[in-house]
Protein backbone atom coordinates (compact mmCIF):
# COMPACT_ATOMS: atom_id res chain seq x y z
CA UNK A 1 51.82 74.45 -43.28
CA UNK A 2 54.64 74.76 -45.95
CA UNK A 3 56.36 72.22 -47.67
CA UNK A 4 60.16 71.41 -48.23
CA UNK A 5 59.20 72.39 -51.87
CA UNK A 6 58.03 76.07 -50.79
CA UNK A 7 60.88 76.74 -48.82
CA UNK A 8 63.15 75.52 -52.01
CA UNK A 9 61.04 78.12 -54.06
CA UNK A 10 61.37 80.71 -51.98
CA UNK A 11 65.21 80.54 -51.49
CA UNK A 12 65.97 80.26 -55.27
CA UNK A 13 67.10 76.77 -54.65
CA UNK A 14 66.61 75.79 -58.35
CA UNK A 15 68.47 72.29 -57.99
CA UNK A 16 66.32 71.51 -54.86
CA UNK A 17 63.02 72.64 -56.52
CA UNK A 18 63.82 70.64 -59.71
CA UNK A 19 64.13 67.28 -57.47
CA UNK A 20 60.96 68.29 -55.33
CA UNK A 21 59.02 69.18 -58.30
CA UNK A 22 57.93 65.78 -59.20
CA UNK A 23 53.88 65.44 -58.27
CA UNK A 24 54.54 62.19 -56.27
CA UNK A 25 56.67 63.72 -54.11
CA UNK A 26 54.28 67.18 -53.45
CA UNK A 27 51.88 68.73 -54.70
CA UNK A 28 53.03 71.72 -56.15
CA UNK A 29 49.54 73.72 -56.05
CA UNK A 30 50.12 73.13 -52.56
CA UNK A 31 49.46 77.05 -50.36
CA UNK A 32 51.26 78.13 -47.17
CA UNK A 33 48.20 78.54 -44.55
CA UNK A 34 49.37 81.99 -43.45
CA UNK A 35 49.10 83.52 -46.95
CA UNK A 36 47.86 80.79 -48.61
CA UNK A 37 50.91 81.35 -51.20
CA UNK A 38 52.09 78.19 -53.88
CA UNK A 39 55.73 77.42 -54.18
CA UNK A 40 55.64 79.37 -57.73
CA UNK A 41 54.38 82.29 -56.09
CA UNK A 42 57.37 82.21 -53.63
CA UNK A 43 59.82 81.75 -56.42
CA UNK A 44 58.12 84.42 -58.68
CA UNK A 45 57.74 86.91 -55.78
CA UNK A 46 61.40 86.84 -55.13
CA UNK A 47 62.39 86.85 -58.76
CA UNK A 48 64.19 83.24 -58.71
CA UNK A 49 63.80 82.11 -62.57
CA UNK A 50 64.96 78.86 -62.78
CA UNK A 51 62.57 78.27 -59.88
CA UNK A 52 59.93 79.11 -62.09
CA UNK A 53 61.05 77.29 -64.89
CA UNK A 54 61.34 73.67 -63.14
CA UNK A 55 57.89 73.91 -61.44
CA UNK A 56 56.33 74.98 -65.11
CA UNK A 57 57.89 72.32 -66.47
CA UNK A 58 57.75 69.84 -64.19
CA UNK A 59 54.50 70.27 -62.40
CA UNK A 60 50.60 70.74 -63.21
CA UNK A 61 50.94 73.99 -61.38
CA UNK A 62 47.59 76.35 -60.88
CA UNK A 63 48.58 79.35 -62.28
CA UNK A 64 45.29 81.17 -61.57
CA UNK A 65 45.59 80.42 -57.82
CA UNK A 66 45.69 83.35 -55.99
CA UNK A 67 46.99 84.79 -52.72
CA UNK A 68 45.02 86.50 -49.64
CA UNK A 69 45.90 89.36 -51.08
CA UNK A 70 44.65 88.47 -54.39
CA UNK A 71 47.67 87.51 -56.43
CA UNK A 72 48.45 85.09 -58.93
CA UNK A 73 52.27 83.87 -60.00
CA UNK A 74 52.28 86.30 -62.72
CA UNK A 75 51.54 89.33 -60.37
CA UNK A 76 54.02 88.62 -57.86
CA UNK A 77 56.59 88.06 -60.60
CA UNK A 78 56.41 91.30 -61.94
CA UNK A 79 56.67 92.60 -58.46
CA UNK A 80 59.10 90.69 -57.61
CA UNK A 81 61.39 91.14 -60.63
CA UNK A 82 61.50 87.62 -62.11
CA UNK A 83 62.83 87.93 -65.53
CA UNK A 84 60.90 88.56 -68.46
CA UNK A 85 61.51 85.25 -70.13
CA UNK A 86 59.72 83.73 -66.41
CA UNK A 87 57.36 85.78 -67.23
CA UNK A 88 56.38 84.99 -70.43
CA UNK A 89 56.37 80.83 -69.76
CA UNK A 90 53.46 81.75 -67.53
């Protein structure tokens, strides 16, 4: 199952992920089932920076979780072309 916040993260949808961010409205370790991906994964992955930068800063995100593939935030950033200042707040 995804959340509204994964789908946010995964579009880029910075203004979206910055109001969904809070933890008492979801959990933002929370995975996808299918490839058990975070919602900073998704926004890393697809290089969406601001993304990034609201759920660092406004979130106890895991940023050792891992994929089933066996990537973490930091991986899929650099793969995905995040920018390098994303990059370096993880």
């Amino acid at each position: 199952m995804r959340t509204p916040l994964s789908y946010a993260a995964e579009s880029g949808l910075h203004k979206a992920v910055k109001a969904l961010a809070d933890p008492k409205t979801f959990d933002s370790n929370t995975s996808s089932i299918k490839d058990r991906k975070t919602p900073l994964m998704f926004a890393a992955g697809n290089g969406h920076a601001l993304s990034v930068r609201h759920l660092l800063q406004s979130s106890k995100v895991n940023l050792h979780a891992v994929d089933k593939d066996g990537n973490n935030a930091l991986m899929l950033a650099a793969a995905g072309g995040c920018s390098i200042t994303a990059v370096e707040q993880m």
